[in-house]
Protein backbone atom coordinates (compact mmCIF):
# COMPACT_ATOMS: atom_id res chain seq x y z
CA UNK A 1 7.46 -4.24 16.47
CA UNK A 2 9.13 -3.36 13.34
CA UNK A 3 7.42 -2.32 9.94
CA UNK A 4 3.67 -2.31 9.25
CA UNK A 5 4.13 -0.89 5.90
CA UNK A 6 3.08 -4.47 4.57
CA UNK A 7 0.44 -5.28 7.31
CA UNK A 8 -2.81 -5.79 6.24
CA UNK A 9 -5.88 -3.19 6.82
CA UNK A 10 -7.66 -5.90 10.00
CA UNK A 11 -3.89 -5.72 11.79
CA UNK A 12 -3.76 -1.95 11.72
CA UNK A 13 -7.43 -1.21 12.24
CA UNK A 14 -6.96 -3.43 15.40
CA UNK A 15 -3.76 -1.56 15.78
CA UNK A 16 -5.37 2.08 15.71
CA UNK A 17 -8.64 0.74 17.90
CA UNK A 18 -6.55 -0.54 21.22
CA UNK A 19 -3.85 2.61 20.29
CA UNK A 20 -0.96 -0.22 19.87
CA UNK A 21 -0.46 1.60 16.78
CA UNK A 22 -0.11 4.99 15.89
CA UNK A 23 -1.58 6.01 12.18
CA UNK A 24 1.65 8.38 12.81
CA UNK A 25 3.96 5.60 12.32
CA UNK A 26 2.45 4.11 10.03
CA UNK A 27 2.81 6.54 7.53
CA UNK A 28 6.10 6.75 8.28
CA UNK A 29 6.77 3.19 7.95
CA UNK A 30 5.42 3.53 4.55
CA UNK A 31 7.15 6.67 3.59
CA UNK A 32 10.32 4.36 4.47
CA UNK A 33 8.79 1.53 2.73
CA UNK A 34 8.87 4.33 -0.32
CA UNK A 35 11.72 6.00 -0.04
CA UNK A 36 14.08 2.97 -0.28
CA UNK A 37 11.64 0.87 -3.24
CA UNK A 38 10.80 4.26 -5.59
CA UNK A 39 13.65 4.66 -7.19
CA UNK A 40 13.51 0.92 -8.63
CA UNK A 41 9.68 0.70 -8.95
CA UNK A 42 8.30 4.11 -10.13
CA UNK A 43 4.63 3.80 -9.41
CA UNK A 44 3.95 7.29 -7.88
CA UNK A 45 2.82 10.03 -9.00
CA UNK A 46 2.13 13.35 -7.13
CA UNK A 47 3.66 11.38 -3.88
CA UNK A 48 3.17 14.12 -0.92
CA UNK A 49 4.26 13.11 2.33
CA UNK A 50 4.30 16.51 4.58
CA UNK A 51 0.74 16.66 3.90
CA UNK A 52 0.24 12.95 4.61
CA UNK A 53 1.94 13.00 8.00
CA UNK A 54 -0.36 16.30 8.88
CA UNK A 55 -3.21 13.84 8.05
CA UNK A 56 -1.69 11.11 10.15
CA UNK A 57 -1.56 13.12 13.21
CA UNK A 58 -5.29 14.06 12.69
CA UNK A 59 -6.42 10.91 12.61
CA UNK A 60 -4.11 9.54 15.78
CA UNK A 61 -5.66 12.35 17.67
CA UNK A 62 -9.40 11.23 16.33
CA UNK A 63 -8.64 7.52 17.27
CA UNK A 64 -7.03 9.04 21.03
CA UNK A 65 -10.76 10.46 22.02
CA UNK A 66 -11.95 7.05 20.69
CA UNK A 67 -13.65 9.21 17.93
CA UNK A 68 -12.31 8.10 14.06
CA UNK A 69 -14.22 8.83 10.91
CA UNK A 70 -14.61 5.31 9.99
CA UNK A 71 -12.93 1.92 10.27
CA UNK A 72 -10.12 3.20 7.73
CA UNK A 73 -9.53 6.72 9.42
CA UNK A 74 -6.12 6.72 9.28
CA UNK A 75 -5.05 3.53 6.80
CA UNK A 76 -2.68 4.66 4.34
CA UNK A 77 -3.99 4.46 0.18
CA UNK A 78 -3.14 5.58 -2.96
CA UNK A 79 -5.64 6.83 -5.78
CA UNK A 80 -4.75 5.75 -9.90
CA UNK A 81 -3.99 9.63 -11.25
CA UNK A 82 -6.81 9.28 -13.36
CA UNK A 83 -9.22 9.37 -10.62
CA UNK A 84 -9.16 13.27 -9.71
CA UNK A 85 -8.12 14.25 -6.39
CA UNK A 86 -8.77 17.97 -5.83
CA UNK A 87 -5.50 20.63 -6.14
CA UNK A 88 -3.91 17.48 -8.58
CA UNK A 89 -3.45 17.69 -11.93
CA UNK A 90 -4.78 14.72 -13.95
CA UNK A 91 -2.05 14.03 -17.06
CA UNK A 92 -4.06 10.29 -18.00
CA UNK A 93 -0.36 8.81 -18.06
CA UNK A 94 0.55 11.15 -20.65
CA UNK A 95 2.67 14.04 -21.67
CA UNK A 96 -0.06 15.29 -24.23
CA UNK A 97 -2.59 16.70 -21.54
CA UNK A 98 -2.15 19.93 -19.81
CA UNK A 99 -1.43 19.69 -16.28
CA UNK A 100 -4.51 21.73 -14.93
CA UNK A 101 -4.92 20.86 -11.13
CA UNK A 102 -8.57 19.22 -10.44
CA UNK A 103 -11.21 20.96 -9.11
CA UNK A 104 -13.15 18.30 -7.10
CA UNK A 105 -12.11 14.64 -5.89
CA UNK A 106 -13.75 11.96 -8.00
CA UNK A 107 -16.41 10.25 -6.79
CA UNK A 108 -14.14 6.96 -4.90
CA UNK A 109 -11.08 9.72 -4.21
CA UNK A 110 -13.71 11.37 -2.11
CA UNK A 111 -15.27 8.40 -0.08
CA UNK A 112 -11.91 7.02 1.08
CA UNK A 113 -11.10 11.12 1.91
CA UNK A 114 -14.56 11.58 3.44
CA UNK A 115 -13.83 8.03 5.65
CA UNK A 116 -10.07 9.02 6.91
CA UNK A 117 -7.76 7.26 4.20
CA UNK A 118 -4.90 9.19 4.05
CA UNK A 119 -3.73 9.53 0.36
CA UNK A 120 -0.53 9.67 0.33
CA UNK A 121 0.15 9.89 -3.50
CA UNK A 122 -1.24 9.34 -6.41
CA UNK A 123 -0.31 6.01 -8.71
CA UNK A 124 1.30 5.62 -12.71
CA UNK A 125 -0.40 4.64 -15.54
CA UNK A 126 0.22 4.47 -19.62
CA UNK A 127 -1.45 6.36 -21.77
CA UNK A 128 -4.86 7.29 -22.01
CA UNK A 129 -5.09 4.05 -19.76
CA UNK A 130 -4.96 2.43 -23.31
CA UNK A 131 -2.28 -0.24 -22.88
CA UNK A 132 -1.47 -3.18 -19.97
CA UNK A 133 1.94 -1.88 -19.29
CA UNK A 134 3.72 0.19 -17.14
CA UNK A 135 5.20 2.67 -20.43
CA UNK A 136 4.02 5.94 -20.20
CA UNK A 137 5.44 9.49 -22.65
CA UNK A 138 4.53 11.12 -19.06
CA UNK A 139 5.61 9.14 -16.06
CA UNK A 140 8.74 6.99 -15.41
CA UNK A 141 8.68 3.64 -16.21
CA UNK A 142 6.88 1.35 -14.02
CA UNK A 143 8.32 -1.80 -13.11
CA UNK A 144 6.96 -5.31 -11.25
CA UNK A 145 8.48 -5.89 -7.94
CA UNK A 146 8.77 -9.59 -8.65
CA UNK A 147 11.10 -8.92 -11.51
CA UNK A 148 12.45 -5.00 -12.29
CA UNK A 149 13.00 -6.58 -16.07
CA UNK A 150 9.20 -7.28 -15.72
CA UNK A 151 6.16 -5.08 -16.28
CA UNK A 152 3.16 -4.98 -13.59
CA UNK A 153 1.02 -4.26 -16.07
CA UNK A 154 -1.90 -1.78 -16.60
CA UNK A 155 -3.36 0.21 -17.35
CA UNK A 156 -3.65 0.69 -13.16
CA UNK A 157 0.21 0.05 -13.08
CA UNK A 158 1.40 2.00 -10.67
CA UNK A 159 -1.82 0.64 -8.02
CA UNK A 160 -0.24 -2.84 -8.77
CA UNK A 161 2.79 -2.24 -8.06
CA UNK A 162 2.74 0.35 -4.93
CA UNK A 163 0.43 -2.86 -3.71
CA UNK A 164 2.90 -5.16 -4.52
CA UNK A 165 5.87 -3.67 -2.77
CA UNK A 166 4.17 -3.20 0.08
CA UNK A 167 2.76 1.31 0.22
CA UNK A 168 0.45 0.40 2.55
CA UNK A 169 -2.86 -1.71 2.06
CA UNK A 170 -5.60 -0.33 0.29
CA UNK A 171 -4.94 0.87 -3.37
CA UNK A 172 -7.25 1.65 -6.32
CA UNK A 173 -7.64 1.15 -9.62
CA UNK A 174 -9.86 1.54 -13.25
CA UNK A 175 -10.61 -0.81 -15.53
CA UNK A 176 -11.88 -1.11 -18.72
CA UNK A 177 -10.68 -4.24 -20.77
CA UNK A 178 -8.65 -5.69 -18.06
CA UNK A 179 -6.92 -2.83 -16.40
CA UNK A 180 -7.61 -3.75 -12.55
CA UNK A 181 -6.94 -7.75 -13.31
CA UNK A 182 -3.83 -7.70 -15.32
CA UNK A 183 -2.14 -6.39 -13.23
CA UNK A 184 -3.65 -8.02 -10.41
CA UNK A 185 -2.23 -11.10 -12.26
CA UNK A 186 0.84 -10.32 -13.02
CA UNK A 187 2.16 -8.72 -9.65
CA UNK A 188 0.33 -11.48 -7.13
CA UNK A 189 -2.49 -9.58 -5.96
CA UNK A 190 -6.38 -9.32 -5.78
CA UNK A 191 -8.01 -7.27 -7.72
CA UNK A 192 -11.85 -6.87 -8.38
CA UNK A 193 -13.36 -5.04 -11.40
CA UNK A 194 -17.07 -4.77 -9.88
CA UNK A 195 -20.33 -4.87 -11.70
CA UNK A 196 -20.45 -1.96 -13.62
CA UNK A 197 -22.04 0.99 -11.65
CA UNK A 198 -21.14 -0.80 -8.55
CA UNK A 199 -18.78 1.93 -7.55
CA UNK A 200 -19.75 5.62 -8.35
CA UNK A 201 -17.31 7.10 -11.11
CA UNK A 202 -16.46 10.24 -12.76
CA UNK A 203 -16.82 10.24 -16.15
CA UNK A 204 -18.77 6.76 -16.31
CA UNK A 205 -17.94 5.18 -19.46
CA UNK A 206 -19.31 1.90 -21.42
CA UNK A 207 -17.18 -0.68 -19.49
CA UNK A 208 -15.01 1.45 -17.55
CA UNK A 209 -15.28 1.02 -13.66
CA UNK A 210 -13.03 1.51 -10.54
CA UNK A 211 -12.20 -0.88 -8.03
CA UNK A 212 -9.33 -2.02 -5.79
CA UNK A 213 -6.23 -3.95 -5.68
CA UNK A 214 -5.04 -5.43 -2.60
CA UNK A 215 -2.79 -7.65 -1.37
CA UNK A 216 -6.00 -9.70 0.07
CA UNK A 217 -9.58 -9.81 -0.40
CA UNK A 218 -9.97 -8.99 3.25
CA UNK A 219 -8.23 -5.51 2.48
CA UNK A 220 -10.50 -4.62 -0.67
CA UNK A 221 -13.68 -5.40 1.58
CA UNK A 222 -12.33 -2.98 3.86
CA UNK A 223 -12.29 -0.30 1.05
CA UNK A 224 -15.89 -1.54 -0.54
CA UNK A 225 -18.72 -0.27 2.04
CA UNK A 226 -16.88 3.40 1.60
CA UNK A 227 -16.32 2.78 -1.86
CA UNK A 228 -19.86 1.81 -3.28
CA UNK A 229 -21.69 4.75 -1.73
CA UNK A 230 -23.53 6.68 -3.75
CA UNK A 231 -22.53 9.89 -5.89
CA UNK A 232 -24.89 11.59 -8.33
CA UNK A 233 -22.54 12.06 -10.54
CA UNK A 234 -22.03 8.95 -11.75
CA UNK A 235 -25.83 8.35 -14.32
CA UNK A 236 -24.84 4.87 -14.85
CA UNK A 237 -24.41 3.80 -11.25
CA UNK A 238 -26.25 1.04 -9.69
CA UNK A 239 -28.95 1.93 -7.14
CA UNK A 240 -26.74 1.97 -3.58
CA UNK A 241 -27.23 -1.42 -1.87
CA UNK A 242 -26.01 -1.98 1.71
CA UNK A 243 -24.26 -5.44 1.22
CA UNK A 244 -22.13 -7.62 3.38
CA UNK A 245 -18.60 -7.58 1.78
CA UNK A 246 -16.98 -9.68 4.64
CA UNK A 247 -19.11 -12.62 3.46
CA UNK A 248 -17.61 -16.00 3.53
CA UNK A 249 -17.79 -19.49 2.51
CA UNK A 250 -16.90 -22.49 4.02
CA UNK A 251 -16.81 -24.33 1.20
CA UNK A 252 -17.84 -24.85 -2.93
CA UNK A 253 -20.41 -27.86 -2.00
CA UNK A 254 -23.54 -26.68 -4.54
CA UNK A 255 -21.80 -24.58 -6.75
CA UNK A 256 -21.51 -25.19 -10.37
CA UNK A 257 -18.85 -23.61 -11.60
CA UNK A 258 -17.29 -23.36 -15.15
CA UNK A 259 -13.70 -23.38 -16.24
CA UNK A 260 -12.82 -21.40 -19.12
CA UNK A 261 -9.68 -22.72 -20.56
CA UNK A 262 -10.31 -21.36 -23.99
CA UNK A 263 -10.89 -17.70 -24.63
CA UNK A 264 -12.11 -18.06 -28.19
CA UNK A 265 -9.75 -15.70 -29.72
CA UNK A 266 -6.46 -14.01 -28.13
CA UNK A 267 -2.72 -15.41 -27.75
CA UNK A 268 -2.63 -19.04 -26.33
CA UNK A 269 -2.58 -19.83 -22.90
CA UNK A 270 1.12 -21.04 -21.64
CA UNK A 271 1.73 -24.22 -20.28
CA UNK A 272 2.58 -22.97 -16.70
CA UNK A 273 -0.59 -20.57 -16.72
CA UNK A 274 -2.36 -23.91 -17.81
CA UNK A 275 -1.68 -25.69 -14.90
CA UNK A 276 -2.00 -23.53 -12.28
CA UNK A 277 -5.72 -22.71 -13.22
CA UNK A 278 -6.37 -26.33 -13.37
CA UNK A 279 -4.89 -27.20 -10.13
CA UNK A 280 -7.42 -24.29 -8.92
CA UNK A 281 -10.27 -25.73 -10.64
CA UNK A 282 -9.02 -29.52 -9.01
CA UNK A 283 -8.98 -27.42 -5.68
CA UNK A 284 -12.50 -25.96 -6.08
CA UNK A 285 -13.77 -29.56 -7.08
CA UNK A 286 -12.18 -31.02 -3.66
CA UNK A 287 -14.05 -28.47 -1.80
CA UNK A 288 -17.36 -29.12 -3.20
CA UNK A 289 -18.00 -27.38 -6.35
CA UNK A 290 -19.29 -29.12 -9.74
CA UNK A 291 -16.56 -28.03 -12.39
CA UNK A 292 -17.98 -27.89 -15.14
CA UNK A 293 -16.10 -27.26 -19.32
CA UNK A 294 -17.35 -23.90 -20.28
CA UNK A 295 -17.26 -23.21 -24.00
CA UNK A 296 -15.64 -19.40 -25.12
CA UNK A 297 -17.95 -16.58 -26.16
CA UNK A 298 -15.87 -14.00 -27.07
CA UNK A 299 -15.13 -14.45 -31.47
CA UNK A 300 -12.59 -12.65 -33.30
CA UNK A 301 -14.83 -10.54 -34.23
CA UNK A 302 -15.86 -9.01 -31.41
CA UNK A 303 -12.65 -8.54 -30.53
CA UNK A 304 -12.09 -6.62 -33.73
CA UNK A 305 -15.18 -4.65 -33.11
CA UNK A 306 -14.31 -3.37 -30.25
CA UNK A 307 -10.53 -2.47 -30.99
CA UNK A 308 -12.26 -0.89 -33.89
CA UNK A 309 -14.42 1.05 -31.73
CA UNK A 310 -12.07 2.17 -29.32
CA UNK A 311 -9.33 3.10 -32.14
CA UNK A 312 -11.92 5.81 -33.20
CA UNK A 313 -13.15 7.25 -29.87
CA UNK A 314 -9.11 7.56 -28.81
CA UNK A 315 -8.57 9.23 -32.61
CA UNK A 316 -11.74 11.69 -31.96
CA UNK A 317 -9.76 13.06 -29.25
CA UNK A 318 -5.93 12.60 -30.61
CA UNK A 319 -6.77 14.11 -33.69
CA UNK A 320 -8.24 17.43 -32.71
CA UNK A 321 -4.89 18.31 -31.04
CA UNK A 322 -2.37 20.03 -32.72
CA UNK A 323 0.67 18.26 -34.51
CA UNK A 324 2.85 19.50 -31.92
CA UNK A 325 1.14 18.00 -29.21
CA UNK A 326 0.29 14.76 -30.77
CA UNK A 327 3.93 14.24 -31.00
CA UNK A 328 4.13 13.92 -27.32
CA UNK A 329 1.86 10.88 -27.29
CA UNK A 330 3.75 7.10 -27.13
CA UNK A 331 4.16 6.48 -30.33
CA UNK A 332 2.52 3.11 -30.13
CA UNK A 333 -0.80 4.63 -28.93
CA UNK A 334 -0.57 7.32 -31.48
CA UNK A 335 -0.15 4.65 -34.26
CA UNK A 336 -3.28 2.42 -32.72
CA UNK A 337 -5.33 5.46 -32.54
CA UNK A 338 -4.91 6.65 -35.94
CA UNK A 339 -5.54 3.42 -37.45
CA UNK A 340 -9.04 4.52 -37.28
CA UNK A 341 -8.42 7.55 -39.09
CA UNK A 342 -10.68 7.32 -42.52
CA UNK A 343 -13.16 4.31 -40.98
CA UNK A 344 -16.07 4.56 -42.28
CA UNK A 345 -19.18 4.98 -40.31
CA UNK A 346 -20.23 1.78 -40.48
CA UNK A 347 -17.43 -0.14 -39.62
CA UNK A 348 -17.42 2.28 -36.54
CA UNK A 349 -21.00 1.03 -35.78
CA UNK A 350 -20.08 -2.30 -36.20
CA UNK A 351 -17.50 -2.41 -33.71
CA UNK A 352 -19.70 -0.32 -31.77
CA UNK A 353 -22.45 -2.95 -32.05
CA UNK A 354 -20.16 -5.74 -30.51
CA UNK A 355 -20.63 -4.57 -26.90
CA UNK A 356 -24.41 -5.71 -27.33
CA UNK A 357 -23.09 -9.10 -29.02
CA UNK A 358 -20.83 -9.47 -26.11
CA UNK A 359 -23.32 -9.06 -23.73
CA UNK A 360 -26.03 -11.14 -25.47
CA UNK A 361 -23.47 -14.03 -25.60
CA UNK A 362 -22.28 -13.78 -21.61
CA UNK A 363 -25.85 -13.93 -20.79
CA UNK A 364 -26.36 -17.11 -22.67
CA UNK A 365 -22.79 -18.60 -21.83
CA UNK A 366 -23.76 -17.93 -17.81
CA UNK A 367 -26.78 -19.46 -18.26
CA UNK A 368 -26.01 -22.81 -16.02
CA UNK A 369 -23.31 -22.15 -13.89
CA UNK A 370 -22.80 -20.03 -10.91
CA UNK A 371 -19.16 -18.32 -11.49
CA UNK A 372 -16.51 -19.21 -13.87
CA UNK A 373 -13.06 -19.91 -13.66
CA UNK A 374 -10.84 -18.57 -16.29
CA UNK A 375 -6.44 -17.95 -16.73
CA UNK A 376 -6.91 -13.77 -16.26
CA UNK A 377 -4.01 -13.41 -18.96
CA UNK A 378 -2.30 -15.84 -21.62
CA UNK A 379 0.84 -15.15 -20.09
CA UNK A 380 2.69 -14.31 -16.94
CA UNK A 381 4.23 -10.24 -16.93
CA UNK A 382 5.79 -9.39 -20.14
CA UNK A 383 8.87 -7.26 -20.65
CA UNK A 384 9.08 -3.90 -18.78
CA UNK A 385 9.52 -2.33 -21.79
CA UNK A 386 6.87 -3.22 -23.77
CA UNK A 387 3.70 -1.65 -24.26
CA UNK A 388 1.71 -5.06 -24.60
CA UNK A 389 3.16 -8.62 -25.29
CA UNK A 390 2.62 -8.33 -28.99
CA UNK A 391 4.19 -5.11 -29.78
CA UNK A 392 2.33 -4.42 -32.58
CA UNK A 393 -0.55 -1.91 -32.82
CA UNK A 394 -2.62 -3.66 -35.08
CA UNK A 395 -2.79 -6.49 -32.41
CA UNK A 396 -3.39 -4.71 -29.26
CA UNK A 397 -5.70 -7.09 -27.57
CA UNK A 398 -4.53 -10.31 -28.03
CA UNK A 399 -3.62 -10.79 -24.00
CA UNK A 400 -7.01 -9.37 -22.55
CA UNK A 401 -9.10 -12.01 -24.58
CA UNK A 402 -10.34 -13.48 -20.65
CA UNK A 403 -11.00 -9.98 -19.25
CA UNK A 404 -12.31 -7.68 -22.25
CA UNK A 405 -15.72 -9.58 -22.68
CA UNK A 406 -16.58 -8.84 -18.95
CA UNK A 407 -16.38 -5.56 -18.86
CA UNK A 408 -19.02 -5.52 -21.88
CA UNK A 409 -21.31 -8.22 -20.11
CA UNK A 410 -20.87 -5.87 -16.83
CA UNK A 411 -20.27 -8.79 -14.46
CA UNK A 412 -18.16 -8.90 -11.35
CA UNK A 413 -14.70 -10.28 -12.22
CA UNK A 414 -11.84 -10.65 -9.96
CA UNK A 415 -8.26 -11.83 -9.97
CA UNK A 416 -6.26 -13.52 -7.31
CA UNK A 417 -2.63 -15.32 -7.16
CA UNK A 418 -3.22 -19.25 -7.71
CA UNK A 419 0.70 -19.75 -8.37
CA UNK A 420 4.40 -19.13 -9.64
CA UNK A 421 6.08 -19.72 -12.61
CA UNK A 422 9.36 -21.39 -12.44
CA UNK A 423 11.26 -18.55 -12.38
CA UNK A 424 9.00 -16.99 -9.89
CA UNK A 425 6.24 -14.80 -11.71
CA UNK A 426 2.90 -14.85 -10.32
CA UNK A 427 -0.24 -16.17 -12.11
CA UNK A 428 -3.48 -14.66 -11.79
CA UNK A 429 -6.69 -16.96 -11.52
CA UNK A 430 -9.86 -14.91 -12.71
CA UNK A 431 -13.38 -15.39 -10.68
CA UNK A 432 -16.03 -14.51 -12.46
CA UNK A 433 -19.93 -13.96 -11.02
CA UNK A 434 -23.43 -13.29 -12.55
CA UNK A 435 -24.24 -9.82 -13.03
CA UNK A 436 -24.45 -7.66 -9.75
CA UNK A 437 -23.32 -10.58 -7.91
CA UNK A 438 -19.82 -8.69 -6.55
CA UNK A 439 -20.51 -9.96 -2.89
CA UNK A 440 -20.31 -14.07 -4.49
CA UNK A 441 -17.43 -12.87 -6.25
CA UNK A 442 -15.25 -11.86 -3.67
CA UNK A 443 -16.40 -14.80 -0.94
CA UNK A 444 -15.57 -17.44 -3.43
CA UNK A 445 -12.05 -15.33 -3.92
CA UNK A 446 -11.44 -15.52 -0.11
CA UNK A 447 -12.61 -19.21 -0.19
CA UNK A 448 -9.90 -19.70 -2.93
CA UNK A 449 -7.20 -18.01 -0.73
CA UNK A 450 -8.25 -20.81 1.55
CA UNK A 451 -7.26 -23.50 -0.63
CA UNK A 452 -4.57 -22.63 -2.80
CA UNK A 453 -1.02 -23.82 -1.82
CA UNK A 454 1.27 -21.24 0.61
CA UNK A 455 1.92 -18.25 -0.77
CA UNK A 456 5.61 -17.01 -1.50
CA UNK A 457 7.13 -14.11 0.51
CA UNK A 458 5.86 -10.33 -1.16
CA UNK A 459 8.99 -9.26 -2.56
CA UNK A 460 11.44 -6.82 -0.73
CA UNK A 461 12.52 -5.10 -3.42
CA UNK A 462 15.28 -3.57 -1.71
């Protein structure tokens, strides 16, 4: 039958239900699927496979009396580090945090636990979760299975690439400027940074939200019934709605949809990006939809604002810790962080004040059209090496110019393949829907999968 590490979460749930396949080999089809890609790719963390194969056999047993937890009982995943899993210790993707082992599973750890997923391990990321890379002081580096010279980027690095290589098919991610689309982007996948509050989160944060990355949009809607439920420990959470995630469209006719080409502010958009977010705008228009130019929001201010912002809340924490410790941070973040050191007060309000700017502007810029088309980066992945394409602290945002404003506006934004560069990169496409609107987001996605050219072969790595 050979391997269903890289089969998609319908195959093996139709697998488990008629016992054609075992969750047993499976997991050990992904194990192998590990074993031989690791040592190139690095995006584990915490990997542990006795316990995983002890979990397996549970859950062949459960599907043998015709009695699973859920759909997913038994469907390999793997859980960004940040997102506690109990008896794990949570290091944020760096070698500055003591490695105290979590008391409780965070709020999506525990619904794909509760539901049968089979956590396997535990994924990279740089950090603080402060850069789009793959560089951590703590983990390995993390490298893009397209291209080992190539970065997957971040800051849910690891998710991106485990996805990408093939670790099984349900992965998640955080993101809070980007950090679920980047490197949806840059390694050829889906990935959907929800509405904020969408999916329960522990600590919620201005912005920051969890969601998944997937080979397909079919295997994220898979993850999202479990995912969204609620979890009181999340105060900014949306109220729990039971919504149909395998909605789909059979075509744009109606929609009005806007194409983004200009961010506003940020590094330019490259030729090759260019034209494979037009052809997917050209491909929307065939279909049905009204295409319409959509003007920028996002100002170089705001953009400064909120680096400003963020510079100080990372430097509240960084700078409490002693000298010896802050020396274990990547030097890059330390340096970004402490350019806030001696803002004053207002300036820190000012930035502050640009998440309500942001928003105010998305509603306006939304006003007319149903979703919006955008490039989700400037660029295609970077060099693995690199902790952002600039290199330079005091420009640390100019590549998430199309994702940072929607975390602030708190609208469902997604990213899916719509090409290849010519030397083989992938290129994300970013979908973005009104506020709360997750369920239009990911049909139109899966409509797009429909009409974008073949996809290229997932890289073997090995």
């Amino acid at each position: 039958m050979g391997s269903s590490a890289g089969l998609g979460a319908a195959e093996l749930i139709t697998g488990f239900k008629t016992l054609k396949r075992s969750p047993v080999e499976v997991m050990r089809d992904v194990l192998a699927r590990v074993e031989a890609c690791e040592p190139h790719i690095k995006a584990l963390y915490a990997p542990d496979p006795e316990s995983a194969l002890k979990a397996a056999a549970a859950s062949e047993a459960r599907w043998a009396k015709g009695a699973p937890l859920s759909a997913i009982d038994g469907l390999p995943c793997t859980i960004k580090e940040n997102l506690a899993t109990k008896g794990t210790p949570v290091p944020l993707g760096t070698a500055a945090m003591p490695l105290v082992p979590a008391l409780a599973d965070s709020p999506p750890a525990a619904r794909l636990l509760e539901a049968g997923a089979i956590c396997f391990a535990k994924t990279t990321m740089p950090d603080f979760g402060m850069l789009s890379s793959g560089l951590s002081s703590f983990h390995p580096l993390t490298r893009n299975p397209w291209d080992f010279s190539k970065n997957p980027g971040g800051s849910s690095s690891g998710a991106a690439a485990a996805a990408a290589a093939g670790y099984g098919p349900l992965h998640i991610g955080t993101d809070i400027g980007g950090s679920i689309r980047l490197p949806a982007s840059w390694c050829g996948l889906f990935g959907l940074k929800p509405s904020a509050g969408r999916i329960p989160i522990d600590p919620p944060y201005l912005g920051r939200v969890a969601g998944p990355l997937t080979r397909t949009v079919d295997d994220a809607a898979v993850m999202m019934p479990f995912l969204t439920k609620p979890d009181r420990r999340d105060h900014m959470s949306l109220p729990y709605q039971d919504l149909d995630w395998q909605t789909r469209l059979t075509s744009a006719k109606g929609l009005k949809i806007g194409l983004m080409m200009d961010a506003g502010c940020g590094l330019p958009v490259e030729p090759e990006v260019r034209a494979a977010v037009e052809a997917a705008a050209k491909a929307f228009a065939a279909a049905g939809a009204d295409i319409v130019e959509m003007k920028p929001f996002l100002t170089r201010a705001m953009l400064e604002g909120i680096d400003a912002f963020w510079r100080t809340r990372a430097w509240s924490d960084v700078s409490q810790l002693p000298e010896s410790i802050q020396q274990k941070i990547l030097p890059f973040i330390f340096n970004w962080a402490k350019g806030a050191e001696g803002m004053d007060g207002l300036k820190v309000f000012r930035g502050f004040e640009q998440n309500m700017v942001i928003r105010r502007a998305g509603v306006v810029a939304f006003a007319d059209v149903d979703f919006a088309l955008s490039p989700t980066a400037p660029m295609p992945a970077f060099d693995a090496h690199l902790p952002c394409p600039t290199n330079d602290p005091d420009l640390p945002f100019e590549h998430i110019c199309y994702t940072l404003g929607f975390n602030m506006t708190e609208q469902p934004a997604a990213s899916v393949n719509c090409g290849y560069t010519s030397s083989g990169l992938p290129i994300g496409l970013q979908i973005i829907g009104q506020r709360f609107d997750d369920v239009g987001v990911m049909a139109l996605s899966r409509l797009y999968e429909e009409l974008r050219p073949a996809q290229r072969a997932w890289p073997s790595v090995v």
